[in-house]
C-alpha atoms as a PDB file:
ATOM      1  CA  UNK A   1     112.504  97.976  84.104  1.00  0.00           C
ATOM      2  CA  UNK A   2     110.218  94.396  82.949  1.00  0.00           C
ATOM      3  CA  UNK A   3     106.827  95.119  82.309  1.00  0.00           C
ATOM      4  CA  UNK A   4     106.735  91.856  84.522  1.00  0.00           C
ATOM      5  CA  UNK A   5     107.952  93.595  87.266  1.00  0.00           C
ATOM      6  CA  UNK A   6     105.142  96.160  87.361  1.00  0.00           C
ATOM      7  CA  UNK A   7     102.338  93.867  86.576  1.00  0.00           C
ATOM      8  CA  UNK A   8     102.909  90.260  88.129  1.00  0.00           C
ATOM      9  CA  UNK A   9     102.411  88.991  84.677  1.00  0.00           C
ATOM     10  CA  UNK A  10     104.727  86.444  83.018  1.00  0.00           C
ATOM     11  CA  UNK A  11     105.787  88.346  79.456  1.00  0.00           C
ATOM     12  CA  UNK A  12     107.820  86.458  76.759  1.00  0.00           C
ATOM     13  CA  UNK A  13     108.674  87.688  73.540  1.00  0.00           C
ATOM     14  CA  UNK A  14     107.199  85.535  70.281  1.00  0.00           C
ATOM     15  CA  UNK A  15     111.070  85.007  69.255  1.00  0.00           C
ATOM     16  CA  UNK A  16     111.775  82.909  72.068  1.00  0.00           C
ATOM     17  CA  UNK A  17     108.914  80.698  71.570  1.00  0.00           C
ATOM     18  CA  UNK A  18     109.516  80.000  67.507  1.00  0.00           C
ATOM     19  CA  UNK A  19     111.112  80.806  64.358  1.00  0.00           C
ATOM     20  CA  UNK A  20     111.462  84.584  63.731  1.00  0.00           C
ATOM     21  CA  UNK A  21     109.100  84.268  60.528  1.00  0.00           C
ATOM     22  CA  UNK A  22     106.330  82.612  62.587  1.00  0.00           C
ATOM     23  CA  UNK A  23     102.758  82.982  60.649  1.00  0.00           C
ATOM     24  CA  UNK A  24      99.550  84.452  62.477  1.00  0.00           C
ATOM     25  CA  UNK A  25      97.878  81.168  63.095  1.00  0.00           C
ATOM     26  CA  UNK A  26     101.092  79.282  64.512  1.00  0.00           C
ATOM     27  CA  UNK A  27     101.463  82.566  67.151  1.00  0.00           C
ATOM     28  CA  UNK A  28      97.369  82.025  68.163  1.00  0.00           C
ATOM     29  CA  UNK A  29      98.442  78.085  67.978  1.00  0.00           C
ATOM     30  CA  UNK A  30     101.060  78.792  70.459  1.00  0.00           C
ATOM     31  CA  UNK A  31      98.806  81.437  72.644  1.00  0.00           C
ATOM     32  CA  UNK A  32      96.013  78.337  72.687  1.00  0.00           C
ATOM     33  CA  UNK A  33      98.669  76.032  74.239  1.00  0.00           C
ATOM     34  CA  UNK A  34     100.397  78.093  76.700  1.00  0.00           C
ATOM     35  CA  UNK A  35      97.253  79.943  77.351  1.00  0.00           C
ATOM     36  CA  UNK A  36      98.933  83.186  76.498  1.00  0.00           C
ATOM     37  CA  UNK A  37      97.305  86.404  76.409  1.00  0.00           C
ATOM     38  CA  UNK A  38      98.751  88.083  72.549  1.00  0.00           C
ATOM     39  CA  UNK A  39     100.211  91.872  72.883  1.00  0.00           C
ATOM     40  CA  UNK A  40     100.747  92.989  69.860  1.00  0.00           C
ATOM     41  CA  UNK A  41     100.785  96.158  67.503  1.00  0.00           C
ATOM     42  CA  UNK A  42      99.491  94.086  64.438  1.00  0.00           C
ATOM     43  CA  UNK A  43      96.265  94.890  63.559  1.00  0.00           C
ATOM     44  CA  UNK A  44      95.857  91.176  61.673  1.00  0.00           C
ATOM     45  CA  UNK A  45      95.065  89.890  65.321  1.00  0.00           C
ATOM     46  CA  UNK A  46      92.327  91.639  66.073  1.00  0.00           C
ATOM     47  CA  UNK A  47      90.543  90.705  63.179  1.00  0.00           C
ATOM     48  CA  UNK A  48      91.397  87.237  63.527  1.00  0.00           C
ATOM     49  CA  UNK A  49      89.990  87.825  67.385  1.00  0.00           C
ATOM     50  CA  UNK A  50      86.382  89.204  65.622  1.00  0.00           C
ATOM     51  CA  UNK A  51      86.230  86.933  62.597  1.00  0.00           C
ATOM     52  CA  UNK A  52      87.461  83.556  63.968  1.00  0.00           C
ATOM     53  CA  UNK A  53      88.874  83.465  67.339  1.00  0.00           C
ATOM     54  CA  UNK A  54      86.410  85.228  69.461  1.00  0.00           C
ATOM     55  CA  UNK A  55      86.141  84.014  73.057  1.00  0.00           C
ATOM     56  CA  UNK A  56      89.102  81.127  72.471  1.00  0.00           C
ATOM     57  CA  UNK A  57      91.897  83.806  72.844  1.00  0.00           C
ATOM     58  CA  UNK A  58      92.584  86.747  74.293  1.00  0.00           C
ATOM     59  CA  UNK A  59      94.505  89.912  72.095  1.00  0.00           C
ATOM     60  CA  UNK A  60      95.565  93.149  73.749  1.00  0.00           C
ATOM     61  CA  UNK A  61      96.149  95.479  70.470  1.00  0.00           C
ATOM     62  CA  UNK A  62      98.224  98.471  70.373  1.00  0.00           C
ATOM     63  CA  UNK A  63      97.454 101.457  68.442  1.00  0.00           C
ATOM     64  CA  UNK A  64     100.066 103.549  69.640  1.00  0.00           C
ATOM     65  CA  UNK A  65     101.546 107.004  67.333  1.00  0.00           C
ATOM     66  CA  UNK A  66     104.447 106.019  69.620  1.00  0.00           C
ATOM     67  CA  UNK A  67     105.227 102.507  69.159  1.00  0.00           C
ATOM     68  CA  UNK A  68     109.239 102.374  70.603  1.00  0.00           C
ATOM     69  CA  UNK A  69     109.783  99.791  73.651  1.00  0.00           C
ATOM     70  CA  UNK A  70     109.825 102.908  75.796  1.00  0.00           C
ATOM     71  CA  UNK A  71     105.962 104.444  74.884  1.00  0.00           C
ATOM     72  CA  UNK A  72     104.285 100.712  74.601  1.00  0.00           C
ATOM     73  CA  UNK A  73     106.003  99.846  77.869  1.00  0.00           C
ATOM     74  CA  UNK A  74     104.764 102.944  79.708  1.00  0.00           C
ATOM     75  CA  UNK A  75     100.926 102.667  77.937  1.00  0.00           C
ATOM     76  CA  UNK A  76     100.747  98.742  78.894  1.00  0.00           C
ATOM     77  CA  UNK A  77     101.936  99.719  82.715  1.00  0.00           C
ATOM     78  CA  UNK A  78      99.346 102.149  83.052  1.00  0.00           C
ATOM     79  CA  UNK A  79      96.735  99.818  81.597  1.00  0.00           C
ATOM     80  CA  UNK A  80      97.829  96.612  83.954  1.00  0.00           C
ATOM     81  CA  UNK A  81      97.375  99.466  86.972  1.00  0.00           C
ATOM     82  CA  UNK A  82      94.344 100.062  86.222  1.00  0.00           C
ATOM     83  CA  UNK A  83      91.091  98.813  87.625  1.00  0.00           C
ATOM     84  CA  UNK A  84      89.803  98.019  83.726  1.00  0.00           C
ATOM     85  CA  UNK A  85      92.465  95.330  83.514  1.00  0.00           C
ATOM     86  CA  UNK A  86      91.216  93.640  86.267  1.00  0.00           C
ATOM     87  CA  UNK A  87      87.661  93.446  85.291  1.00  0.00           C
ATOM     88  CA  UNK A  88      88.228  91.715  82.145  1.00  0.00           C
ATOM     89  CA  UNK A  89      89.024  88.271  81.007  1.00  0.00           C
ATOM     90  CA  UNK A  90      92.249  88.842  79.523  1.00  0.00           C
ATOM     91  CA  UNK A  91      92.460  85.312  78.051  1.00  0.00           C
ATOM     92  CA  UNK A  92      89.155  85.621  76.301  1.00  0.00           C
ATOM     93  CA  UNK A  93      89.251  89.324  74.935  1.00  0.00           C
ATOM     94  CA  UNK A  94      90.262  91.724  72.492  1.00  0.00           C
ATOM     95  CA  UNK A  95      91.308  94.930  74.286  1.00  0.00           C
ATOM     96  CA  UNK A  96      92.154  97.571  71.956  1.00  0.00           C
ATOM     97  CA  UNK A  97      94.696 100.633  73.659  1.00  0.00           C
ATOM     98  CA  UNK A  98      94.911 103.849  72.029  1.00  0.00           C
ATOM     99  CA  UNK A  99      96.702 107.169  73.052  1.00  0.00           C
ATOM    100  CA  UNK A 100      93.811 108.447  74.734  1.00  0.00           C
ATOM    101  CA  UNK A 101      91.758 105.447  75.409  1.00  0.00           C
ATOM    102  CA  UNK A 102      90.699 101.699  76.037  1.00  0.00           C
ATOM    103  CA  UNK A 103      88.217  99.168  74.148  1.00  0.00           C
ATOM    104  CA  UNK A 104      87.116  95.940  75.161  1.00  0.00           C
ATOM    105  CA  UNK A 105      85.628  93.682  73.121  1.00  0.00           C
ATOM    106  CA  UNK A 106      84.655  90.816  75.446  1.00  0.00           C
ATOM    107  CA  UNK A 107      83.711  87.291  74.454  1.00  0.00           C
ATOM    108  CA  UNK A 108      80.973  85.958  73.152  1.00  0.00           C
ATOM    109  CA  UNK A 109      77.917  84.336  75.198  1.00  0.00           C
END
């Protein structure tokens, strides 16, 4: 079943947006405009987040051992149920989901 369907968020897959071989900083281009929240299993993004981008996007990072659709649909379900999710601004942090566990790094002030 869509993650969408579970979490009342709007989901949409990078391929649909651009060109398959789309480069870091056109994806966080395209985030900017659409004001798109970046799910992702690269670990690039979140250093982009802490070195450059911090506060201007927001980066949900999986560091899953179990990275099929199945796992990182499940793990991202569980995480959109929960009251965490809901305290944060998504669009402005880098939210880091482990096996076991969830880091926020919110914005600057």
């Amino acid at each position: 079943m869509p993650l969408s369907k579970f979490t009342g968020f709007d989901f949409v897959h990078i391929t649909f947006l651009a060109k398959p071989q789309i480069s870091d900083e056109e994806v966080i281009a395209i985030a900017k405009k659409q004001k798109r929240v970046i799910i992702t299993h690269d670990l690039d993004y979140g250093e982009i987040y802490y070195l450059k981008e911090q506060g201007k996007i927001g980066v949900i990072q999986l560091r899953l051992s179990d990275q099929t659709s199945k796992s990182t649909q499940e793990r991202l379900t569980h995480f959109f149920k929960s009251k965490k999710s809901k305290d944060i601004s998504l669009n402005k942090s880098l939210v880091t989901i482990s096996d076991k566990k969830v880091r926020v790094f919110p914005e600057k002030n």
